[in-house]
N, C-alpha and C. Protein backbone atom coordinates (compact mmCIF):
# COMPACT_ATOMS: atom_id res chain seq x y z
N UNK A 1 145.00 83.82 38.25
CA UNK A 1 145.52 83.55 39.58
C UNK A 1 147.04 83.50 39.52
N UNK A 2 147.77 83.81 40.47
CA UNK A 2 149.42 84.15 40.94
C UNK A 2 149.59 83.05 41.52
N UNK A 3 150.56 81.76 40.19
CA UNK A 3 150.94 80.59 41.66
C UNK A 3 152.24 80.50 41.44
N UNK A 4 152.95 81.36 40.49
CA UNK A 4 154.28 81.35 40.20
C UNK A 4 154.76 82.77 40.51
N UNK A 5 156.17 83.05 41.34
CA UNK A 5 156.66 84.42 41.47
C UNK A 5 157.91 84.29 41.90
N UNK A 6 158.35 85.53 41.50
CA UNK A 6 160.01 85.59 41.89
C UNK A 6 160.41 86.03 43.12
N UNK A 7 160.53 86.12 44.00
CA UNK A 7 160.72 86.71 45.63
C UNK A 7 161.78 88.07 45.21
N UNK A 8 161.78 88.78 46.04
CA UNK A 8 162.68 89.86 45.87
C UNK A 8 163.96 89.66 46.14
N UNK A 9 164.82 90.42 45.46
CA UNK A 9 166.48 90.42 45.56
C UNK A 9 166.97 91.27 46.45
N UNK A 10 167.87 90.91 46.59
CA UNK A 10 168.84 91.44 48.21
C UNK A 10 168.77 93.28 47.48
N UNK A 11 169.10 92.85 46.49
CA UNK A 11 169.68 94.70 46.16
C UNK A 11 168.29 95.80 46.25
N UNK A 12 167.27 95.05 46.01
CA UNK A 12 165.31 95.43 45.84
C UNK A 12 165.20 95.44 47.68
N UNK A 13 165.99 94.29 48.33
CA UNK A 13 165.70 93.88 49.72
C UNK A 13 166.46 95.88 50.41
N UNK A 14 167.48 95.96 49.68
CA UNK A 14 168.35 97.17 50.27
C UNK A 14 167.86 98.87 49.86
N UNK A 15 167.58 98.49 48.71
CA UNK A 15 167.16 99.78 48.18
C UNK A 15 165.87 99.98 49.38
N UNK A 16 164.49 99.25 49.60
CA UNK A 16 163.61 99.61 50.23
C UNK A 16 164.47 99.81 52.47
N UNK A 17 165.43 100.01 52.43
CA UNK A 17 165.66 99.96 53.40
C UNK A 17 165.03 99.03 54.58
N UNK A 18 165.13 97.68 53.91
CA UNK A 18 163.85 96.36 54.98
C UNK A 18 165.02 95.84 55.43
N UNK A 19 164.69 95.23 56.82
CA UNK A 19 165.33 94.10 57.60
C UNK A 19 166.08 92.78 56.76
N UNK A 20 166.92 92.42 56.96
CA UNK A 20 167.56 91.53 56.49
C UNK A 20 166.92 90.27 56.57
N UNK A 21 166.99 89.67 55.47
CA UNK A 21 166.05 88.41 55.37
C UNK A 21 166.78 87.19 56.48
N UNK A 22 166.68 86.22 57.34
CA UNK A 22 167.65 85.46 57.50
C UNK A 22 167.08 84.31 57.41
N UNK A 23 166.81 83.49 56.10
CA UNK A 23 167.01 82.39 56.06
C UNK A 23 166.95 82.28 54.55
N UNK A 24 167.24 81.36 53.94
CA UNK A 24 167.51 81.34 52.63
C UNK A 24 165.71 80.45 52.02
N UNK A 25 165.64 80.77 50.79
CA UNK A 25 164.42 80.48 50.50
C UNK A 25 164.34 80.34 48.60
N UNK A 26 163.69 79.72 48.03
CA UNK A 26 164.20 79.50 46.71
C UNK A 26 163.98 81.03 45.48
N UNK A 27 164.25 80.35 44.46
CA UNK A 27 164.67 81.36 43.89
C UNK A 27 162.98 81.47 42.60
N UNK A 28 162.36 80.71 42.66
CA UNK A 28 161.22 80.96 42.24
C UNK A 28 160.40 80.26 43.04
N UNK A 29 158.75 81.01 43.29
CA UNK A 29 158.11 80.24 44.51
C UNK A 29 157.28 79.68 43.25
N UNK A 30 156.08 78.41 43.90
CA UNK A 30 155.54 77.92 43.56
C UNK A 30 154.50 77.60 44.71
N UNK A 31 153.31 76.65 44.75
CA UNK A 31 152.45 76.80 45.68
C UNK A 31 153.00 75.59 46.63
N UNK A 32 153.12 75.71 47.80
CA UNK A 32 153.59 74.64 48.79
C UNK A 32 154.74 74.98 48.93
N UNK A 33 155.64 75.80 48.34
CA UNK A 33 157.10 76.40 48.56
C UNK A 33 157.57 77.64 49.72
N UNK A 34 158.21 77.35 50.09
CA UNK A 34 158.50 78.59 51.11
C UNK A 34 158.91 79.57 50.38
N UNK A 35 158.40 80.43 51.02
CA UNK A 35 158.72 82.30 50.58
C UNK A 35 158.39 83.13 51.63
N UNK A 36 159.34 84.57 51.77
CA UNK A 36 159.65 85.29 52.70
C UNK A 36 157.94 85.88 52.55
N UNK A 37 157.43 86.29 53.84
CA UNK A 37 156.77 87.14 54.29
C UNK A 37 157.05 88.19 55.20
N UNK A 38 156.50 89.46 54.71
CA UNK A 38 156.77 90.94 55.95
C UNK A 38 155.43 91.07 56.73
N UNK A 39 155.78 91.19 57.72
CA UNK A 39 154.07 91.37 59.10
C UNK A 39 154.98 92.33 59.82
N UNK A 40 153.92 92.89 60.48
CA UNK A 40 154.26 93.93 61.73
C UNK A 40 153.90 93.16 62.65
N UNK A 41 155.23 93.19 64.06
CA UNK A 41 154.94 92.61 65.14
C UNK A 41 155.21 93.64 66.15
N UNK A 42 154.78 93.50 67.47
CA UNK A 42 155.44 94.62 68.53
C UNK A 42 156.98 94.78 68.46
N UNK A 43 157.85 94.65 67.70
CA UNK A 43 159.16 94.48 67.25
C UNK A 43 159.34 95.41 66.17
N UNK A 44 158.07 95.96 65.12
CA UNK A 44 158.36 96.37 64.27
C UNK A 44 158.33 95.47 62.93
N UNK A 45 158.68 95.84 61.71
CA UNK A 45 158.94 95.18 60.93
C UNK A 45 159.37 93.66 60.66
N UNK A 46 158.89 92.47 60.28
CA UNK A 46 159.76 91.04 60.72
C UNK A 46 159.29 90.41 59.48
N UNK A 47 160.25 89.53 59.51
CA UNK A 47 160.24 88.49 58.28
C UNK A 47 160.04 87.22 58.89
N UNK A 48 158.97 86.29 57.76
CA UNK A 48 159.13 85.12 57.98
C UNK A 48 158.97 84.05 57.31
N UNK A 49 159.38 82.76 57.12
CA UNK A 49 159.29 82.23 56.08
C UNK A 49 157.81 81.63 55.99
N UNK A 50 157.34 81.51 54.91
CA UNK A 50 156.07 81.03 55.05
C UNK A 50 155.54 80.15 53.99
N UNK A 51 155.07 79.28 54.10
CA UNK A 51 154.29 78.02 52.93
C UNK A 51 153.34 79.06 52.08
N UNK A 52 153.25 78.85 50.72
CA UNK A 52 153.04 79.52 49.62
C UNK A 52 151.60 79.00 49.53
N UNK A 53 150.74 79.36 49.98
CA UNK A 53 149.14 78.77 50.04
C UNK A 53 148.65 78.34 51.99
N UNK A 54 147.99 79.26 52.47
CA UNK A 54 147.40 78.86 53.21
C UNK A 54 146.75 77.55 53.99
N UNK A 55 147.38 77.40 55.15
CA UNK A 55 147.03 75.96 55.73
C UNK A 55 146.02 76.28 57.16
N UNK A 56 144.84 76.38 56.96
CA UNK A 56 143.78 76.56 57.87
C UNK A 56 143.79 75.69 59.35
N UNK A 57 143.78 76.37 60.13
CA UNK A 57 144.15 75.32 61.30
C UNK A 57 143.32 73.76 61.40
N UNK A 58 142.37 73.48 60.57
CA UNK A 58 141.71 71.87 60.32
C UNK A 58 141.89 71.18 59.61
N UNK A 59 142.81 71.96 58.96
CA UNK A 59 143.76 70.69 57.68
C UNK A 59 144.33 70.23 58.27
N UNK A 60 144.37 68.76 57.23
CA UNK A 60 145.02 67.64 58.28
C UNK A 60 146.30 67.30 57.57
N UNK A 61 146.73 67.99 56.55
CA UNK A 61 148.08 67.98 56.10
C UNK A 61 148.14 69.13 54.96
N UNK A 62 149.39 69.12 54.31
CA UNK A 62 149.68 70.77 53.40
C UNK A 62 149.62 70.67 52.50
N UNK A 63 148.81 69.23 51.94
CA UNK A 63 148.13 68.99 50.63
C UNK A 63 147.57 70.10 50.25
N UNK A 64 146.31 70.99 50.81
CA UNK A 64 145.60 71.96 50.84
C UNK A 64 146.18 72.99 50.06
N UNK A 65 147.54 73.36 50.30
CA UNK A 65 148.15 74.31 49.78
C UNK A 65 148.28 74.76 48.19
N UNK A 66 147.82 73.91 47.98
CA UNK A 66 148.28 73.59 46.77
C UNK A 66 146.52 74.19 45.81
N UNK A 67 145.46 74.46 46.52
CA UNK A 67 144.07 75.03 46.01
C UNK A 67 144.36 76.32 46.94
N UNK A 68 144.98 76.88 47.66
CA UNK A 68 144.76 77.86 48.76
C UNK A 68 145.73 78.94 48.85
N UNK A 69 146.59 78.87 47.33
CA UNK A 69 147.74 80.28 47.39
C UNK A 69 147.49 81.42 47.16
N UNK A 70 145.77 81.45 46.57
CA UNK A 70 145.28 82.80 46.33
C UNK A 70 143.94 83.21 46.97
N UNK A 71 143.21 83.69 47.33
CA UNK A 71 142.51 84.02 48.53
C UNK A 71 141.45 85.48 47.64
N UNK A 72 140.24 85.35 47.10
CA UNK A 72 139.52 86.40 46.83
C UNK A 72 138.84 86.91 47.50
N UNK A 73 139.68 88.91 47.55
CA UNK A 73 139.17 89.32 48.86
C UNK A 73 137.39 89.52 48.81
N UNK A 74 136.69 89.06 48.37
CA UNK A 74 135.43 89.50 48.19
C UNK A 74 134.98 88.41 49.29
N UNK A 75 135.42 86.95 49.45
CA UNK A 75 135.02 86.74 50.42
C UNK A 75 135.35 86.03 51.55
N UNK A 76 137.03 86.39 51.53
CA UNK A 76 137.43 86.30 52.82
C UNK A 76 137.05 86.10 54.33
N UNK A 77 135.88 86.60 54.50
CA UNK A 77 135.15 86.94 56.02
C UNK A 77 134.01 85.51 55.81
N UNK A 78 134.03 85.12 54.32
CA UNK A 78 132.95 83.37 54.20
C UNK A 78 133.41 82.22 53.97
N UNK A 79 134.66 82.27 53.56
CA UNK A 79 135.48 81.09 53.12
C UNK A 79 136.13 80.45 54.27
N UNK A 80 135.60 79.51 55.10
CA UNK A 80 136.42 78.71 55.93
C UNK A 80 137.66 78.79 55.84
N UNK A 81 138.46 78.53 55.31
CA UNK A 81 139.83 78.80 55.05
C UNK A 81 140.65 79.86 55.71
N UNK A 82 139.99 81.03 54.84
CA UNK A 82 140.12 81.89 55.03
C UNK A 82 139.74 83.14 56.53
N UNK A 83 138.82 82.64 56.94
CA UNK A 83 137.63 84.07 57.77
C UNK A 83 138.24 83.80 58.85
N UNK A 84 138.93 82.86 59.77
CA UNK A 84 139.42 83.18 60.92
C UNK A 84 140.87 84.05 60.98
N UNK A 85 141.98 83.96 60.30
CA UNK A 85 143.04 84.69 59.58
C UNK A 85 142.65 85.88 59.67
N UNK A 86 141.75 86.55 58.54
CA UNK A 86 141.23 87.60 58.50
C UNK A 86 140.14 88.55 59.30
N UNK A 87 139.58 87.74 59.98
CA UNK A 87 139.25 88.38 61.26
C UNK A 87 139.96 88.67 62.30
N UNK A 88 141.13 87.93 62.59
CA UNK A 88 142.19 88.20 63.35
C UNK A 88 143.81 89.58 63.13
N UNK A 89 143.17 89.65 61.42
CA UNK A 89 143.79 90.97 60.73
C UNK A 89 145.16 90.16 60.75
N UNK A 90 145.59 89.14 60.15
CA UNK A 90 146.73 88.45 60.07
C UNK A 90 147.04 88.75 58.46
N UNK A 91 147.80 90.08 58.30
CA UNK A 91 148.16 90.77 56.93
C UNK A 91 149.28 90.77 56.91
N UNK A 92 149.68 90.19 56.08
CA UNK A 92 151.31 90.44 55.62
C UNK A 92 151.31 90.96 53.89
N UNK A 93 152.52 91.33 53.27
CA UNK A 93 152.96 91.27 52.07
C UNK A 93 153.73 89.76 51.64
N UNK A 94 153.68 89.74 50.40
CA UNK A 94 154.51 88.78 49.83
C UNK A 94 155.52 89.97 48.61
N UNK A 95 156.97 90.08 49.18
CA UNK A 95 157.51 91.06 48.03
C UNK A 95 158.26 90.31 47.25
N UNK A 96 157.50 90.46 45.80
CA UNK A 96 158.00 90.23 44.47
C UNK A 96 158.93 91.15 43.46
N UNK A 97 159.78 90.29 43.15
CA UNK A 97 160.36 90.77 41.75
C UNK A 97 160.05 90.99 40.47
N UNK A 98 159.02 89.57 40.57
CA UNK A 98 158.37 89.34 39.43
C UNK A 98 157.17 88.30 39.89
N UNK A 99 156.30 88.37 39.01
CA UNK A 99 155.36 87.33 39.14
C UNK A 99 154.78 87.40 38.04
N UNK A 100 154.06 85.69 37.75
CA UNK A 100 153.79 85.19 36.64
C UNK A 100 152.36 84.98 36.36
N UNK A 101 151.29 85.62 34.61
CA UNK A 101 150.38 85.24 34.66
C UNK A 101 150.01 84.39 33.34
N UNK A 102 149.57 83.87 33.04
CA UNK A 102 149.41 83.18 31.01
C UNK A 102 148.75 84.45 30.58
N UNK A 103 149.22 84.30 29.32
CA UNK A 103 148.60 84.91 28.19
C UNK A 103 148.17 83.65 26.99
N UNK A 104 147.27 84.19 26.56
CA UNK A 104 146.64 83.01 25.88
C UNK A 104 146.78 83.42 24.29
N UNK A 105 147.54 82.52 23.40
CA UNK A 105 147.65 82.85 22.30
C UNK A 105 147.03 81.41 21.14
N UNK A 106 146.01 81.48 20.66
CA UNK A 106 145.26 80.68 19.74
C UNK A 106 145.05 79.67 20.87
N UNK A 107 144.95 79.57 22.24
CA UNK A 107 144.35 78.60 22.72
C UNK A 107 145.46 78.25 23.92
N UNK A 108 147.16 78.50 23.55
CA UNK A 108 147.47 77.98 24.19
C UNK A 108 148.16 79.32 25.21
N UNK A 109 148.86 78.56 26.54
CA UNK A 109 149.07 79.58 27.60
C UNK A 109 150.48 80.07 26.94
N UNK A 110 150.84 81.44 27.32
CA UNK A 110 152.58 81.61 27.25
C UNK A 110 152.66 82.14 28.90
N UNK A 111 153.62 82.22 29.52
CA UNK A 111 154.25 82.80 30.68
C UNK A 111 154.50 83.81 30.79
N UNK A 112 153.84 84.90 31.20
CA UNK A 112 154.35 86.02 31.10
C UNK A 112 154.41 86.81 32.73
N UNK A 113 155.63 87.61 32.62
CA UNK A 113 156.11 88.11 33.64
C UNK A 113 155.66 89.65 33.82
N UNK A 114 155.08 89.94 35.01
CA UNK A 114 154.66 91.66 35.56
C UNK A 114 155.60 92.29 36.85
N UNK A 115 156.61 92.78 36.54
CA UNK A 115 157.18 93.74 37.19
C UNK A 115 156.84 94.99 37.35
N UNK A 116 157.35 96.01 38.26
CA UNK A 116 157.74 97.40 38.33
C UNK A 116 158.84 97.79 37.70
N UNK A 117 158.33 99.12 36.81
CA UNK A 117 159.06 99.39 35.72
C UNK A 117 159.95 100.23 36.50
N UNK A 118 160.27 100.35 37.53
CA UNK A 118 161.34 101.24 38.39
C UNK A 118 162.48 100.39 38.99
N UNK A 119 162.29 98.44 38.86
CA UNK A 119 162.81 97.99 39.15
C UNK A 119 162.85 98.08 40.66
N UNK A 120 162.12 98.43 41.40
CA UNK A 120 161.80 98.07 42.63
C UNK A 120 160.64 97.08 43.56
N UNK A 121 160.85 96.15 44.70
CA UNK A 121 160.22 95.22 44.17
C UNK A 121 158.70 95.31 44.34
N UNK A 122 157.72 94.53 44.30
CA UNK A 122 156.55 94.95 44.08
C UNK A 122 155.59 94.19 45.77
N UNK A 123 155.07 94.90 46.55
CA UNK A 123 154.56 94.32 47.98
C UNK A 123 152.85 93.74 47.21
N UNK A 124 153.02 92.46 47.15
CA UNK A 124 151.79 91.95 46.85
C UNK A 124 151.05 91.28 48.59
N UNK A 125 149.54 92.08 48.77
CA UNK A 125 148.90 91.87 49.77
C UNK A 125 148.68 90.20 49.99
N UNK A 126 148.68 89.95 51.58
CA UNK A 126 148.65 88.18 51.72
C UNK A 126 147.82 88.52 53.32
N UNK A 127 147.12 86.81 53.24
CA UNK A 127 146.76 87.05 54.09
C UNK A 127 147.55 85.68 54.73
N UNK A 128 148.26 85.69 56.62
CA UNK A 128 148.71 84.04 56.82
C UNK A 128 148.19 84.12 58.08
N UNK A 129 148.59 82.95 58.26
CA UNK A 129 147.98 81.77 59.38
C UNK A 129 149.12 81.16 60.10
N UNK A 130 148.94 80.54 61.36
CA UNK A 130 149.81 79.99 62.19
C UNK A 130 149.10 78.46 62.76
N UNK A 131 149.69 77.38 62.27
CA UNK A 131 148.89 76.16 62.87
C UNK A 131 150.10 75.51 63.07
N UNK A 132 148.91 74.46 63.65
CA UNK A 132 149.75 73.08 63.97
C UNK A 132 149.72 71.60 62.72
N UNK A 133 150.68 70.91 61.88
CA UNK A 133 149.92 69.89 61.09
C UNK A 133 150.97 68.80 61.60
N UNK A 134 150.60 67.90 61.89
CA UNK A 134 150.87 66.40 62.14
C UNK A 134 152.61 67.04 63.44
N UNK A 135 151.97 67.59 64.38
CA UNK A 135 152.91 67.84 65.37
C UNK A 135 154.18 69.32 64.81
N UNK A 136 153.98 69.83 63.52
CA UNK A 136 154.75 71.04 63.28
C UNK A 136 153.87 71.93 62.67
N UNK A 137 155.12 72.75 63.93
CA UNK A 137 154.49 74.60 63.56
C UNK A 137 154.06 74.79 62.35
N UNK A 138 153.26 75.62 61.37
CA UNK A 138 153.30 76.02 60.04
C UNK A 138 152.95 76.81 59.77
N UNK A 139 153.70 78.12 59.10
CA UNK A 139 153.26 79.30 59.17
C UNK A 139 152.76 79.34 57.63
N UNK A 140 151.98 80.30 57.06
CA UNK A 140 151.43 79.62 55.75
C UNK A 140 150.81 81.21 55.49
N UNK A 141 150.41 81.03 54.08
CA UNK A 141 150.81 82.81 53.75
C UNK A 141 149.66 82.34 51.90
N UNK A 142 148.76 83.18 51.98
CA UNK A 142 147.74 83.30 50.83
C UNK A 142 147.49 84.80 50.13
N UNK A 143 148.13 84.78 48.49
CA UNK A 143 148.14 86.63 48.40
C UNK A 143 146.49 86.92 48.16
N UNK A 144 146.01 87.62 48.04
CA UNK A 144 144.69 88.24 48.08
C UNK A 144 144.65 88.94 46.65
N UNK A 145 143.24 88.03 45.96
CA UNK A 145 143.06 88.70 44.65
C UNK A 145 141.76 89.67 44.46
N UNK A 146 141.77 90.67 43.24
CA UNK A 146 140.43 91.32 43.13
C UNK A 146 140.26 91.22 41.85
N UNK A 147 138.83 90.91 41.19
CA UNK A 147 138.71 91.43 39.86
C UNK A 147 139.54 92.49 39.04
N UNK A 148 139.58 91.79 37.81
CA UNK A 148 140.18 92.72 36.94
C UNK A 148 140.06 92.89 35.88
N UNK A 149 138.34 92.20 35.64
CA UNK A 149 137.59 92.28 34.21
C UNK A 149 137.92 93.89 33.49
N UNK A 150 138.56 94.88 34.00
CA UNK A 150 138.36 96.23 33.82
C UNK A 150 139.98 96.90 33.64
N UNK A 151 140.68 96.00 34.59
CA UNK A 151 142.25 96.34 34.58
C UNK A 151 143.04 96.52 33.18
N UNK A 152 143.61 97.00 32.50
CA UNK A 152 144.20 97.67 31.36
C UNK A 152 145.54 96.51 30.95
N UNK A 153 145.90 96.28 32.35
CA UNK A 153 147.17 95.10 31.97
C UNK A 153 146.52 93.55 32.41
N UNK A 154 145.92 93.75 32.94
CA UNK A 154 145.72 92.50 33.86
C UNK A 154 144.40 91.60 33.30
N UNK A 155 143.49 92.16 32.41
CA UNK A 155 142.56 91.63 31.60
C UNK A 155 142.70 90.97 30.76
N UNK A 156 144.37 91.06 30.30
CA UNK A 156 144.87 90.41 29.29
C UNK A 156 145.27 88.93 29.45
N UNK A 157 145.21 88.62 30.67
CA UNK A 157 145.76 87.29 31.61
C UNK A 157 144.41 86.59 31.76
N UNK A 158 145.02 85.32 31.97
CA UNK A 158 144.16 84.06 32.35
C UNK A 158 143.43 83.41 30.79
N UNK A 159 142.45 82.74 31.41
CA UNK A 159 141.98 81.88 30.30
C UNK A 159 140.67 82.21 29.70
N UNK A 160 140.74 82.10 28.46
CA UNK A 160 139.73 83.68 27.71
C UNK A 160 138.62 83.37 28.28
N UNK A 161 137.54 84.56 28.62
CA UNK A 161 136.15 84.37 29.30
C UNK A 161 136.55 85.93 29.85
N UNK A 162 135.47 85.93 30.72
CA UNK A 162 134.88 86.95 31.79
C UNK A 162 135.30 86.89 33.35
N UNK A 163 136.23 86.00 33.32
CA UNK A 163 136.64 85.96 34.71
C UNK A 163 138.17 86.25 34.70
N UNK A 164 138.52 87.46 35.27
CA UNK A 164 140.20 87.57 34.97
C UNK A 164 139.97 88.45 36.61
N UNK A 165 141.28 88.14 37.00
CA UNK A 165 141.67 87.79 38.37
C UNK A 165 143.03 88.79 38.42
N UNK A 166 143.48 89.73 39.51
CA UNK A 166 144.57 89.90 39.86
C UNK A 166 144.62 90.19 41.30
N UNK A 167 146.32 89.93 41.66
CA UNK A 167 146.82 90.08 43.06
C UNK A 167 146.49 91.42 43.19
N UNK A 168 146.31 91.68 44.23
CA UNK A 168 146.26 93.49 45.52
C UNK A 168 147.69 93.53 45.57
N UNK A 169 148.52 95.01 45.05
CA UNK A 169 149.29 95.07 45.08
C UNK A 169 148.95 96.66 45.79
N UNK A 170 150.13 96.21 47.03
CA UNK A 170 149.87 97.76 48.13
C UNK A 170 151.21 98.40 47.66
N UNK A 171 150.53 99.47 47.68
CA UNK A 171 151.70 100.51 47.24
C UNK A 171 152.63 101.05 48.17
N UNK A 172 153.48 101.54 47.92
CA UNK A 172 154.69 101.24 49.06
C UNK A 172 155.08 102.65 50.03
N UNK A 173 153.84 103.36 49.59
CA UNK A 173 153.61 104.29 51.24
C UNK A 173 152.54 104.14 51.59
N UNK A 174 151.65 103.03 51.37
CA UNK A 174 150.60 102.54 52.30
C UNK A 174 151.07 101.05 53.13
N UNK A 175 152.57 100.92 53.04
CA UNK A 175 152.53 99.50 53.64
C UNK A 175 152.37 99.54 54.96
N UNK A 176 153.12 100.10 55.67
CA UNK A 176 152.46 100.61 57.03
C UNK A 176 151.14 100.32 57.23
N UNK A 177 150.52 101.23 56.69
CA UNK A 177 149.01 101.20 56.77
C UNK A 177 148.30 99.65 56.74
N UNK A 178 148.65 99.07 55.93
CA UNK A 178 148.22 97.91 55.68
C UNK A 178 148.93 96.63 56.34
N UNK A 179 150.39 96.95 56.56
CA UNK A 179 150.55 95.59 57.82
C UNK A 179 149.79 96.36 59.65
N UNK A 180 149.55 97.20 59.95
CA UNK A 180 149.30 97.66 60.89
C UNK A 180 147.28 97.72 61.39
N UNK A 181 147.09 97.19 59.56
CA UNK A 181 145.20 97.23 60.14
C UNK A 181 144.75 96.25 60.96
N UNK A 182 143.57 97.49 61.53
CA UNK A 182 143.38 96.90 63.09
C UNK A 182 142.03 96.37 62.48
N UNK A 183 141.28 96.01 61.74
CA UNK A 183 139.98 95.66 61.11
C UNK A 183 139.96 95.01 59.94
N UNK A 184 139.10 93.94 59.61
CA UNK A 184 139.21 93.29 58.82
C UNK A 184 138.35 93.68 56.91
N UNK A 185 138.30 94.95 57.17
CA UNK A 185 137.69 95.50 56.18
C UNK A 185 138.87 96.03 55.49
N UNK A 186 139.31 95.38 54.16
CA UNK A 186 140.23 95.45 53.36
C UNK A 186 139.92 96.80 51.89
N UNK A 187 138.84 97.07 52.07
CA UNK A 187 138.28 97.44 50.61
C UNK A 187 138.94 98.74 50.14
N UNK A 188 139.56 99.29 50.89
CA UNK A 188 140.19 101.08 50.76
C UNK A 188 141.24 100.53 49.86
N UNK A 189 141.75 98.76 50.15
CA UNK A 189 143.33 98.66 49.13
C UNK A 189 142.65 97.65 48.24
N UNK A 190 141.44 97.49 47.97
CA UNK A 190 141.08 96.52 46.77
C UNK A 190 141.57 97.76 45.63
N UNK A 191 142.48 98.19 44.92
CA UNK A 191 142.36 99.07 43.78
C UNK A 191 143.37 98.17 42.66
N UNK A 192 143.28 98.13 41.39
CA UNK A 192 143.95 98.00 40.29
C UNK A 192 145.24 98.75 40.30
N UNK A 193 146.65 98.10 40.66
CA UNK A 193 148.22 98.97 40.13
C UNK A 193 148.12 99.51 39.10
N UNK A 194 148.63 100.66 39.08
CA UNK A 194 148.35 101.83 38.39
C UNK A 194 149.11 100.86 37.18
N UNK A 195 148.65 101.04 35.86
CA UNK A 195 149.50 100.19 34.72
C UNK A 195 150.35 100.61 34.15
N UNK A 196 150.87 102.11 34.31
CA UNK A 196 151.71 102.97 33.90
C UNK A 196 153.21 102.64 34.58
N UNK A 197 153.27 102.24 35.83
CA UNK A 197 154.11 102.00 36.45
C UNK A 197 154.64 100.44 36.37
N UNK A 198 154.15 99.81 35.88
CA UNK A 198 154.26 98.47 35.06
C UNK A 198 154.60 97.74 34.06
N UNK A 199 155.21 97.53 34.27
CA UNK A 199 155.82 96.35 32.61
C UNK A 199 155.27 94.83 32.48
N UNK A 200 155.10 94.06 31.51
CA UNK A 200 155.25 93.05 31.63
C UNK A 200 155.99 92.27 29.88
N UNK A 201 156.07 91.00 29.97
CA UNK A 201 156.44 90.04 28.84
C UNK A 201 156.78 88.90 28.80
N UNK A 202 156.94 88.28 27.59
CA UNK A 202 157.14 87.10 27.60
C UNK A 202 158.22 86.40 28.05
N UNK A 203 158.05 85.22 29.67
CA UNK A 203 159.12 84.80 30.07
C UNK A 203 158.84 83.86 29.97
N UNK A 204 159.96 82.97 29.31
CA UNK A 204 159.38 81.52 28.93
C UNK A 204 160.08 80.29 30.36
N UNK A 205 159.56 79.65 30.45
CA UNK A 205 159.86 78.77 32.25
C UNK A 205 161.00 78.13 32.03
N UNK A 206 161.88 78.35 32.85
CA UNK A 206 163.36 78.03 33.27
C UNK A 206 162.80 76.75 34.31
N UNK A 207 163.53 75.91 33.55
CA UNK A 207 164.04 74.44 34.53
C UNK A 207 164.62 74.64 35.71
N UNK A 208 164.16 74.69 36.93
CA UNK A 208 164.78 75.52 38.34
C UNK A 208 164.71 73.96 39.20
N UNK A 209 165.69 74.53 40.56
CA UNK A 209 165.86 73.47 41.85
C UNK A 209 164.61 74.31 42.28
N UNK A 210 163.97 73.32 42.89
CA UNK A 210 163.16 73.78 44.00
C UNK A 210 163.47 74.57 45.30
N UNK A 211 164.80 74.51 45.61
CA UNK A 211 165.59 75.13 46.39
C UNK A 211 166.74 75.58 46.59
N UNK A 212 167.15 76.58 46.64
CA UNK A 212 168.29 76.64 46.31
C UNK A 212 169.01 77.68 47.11
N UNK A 213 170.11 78.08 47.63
CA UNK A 213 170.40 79.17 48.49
C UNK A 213 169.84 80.94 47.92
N UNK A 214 169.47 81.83 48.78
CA UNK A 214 169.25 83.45 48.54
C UNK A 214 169.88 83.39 47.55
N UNK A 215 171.60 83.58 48.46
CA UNK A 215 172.41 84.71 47.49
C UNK A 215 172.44 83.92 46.20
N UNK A 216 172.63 82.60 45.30
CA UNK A 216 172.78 82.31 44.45
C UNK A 216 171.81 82.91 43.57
N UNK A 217 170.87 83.34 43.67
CA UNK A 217 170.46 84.43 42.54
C UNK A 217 170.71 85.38 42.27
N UNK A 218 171.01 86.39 43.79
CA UNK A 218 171.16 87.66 43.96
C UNK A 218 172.32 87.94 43.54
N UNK A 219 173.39 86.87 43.12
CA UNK A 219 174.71 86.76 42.43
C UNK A 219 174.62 86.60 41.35
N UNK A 220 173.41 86.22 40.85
CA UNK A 220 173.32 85.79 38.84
C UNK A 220 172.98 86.99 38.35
């Protein structure tokens, strides 16, 4: 599961020719942390900030968030949480720089980081929500995972067994396609990122603010 990731950089933000982010948001997410989301609105393209784990409109606070940052699309349409969002086709991306999975060595986890080896940033599929909790708005944002008992890079992650997990990563001339679906049948983008186009390694965890301005990364 993806509960650590790097949000994309202004220069990743420019190269893809996207809307300007406007609000500042930290420099590594975590679950309950704000991070930019892209949705299609009658406007076109829009950004917004969004809580890093899904907050279902009957939660009674954003404790929740914290079991609800990853979302398996297999059963989306059964998971309370989840099935009203996704019946409503409430799809966004979450775009990464990087994001983080363990690798397990004699038992214990290391951190390891999966980028695009083109250095461009990577649109990981989300599904969000719009509620109300204790009198404020909350917009709230869950990426969508698929098996990957079979995946070439991604099998190598998580905690040894038969259950290995990765994010839907939409490729970046189907994004259109995929902020714009009108149906809640996701399965055409359940596919494994091609692994060729991929890097990953060992990043060992940096002592970070929980918050901290954009540009101060996009300047490091």
């Amino acid at each position: 599961m993806c509960a650590n990731f790097k949000p994309l950089s202004l220069e990743q933000l420019h190269n893809l020719g996207l809307p300007e982010i406007p609000f500042e948001y930290p420099e590594e997410v975590y679950p309950n942390y704000a991070t930019p989301l892209l949705f299609h609105s009658a406007q076109g393209l829009e950004w917004r900030s969004v809580n890093f784990g899904l907050i279902p409109k009957w939660a009674e606070d954003k404790s929740i968030a914290t079991k609800t940052y990853n979302a398996r699309n297999e059963t989306l349409l059964q998971k309370p949480t989840f099935a009203e969002a996704t019946a409503k086709c409430h799809f966004g991306v979450i775009p990464v720089a990087e994001f983080y999975e363990s690798k397990y060595f004699d038992n214990k986890p290391q951190r390891w980081g999966i980028r695009r080896q083109d250095g461009q940033a990577t649109f990981i599929a989300a599904v969000y929500e719009i509620t109300r909790v204790q009198g404020e708005i909350v917009r709230s944002a869950s990426m969508i995972t698929m098996d990957a008992i079979d995946h070439p890079m991604m099998k190598e992650f998580h905690e040894p067994g038969n259950i290995k997990r990765s994010v839907i990563v939409i490729p970046h001339e189907r994004l259109q396609e995929w902020l714009t679906l009108s149906h809640p049948d996701i399965r055409s983008f359940v596919h494994g990122f091609p692994e060729e186009e991929f890097e990953c390694s060992h990043v060992p965890k940096e002592k970070i603010k929980k918050a901290s301005p954009q540009l101060n990364f996009f300047d490091s």
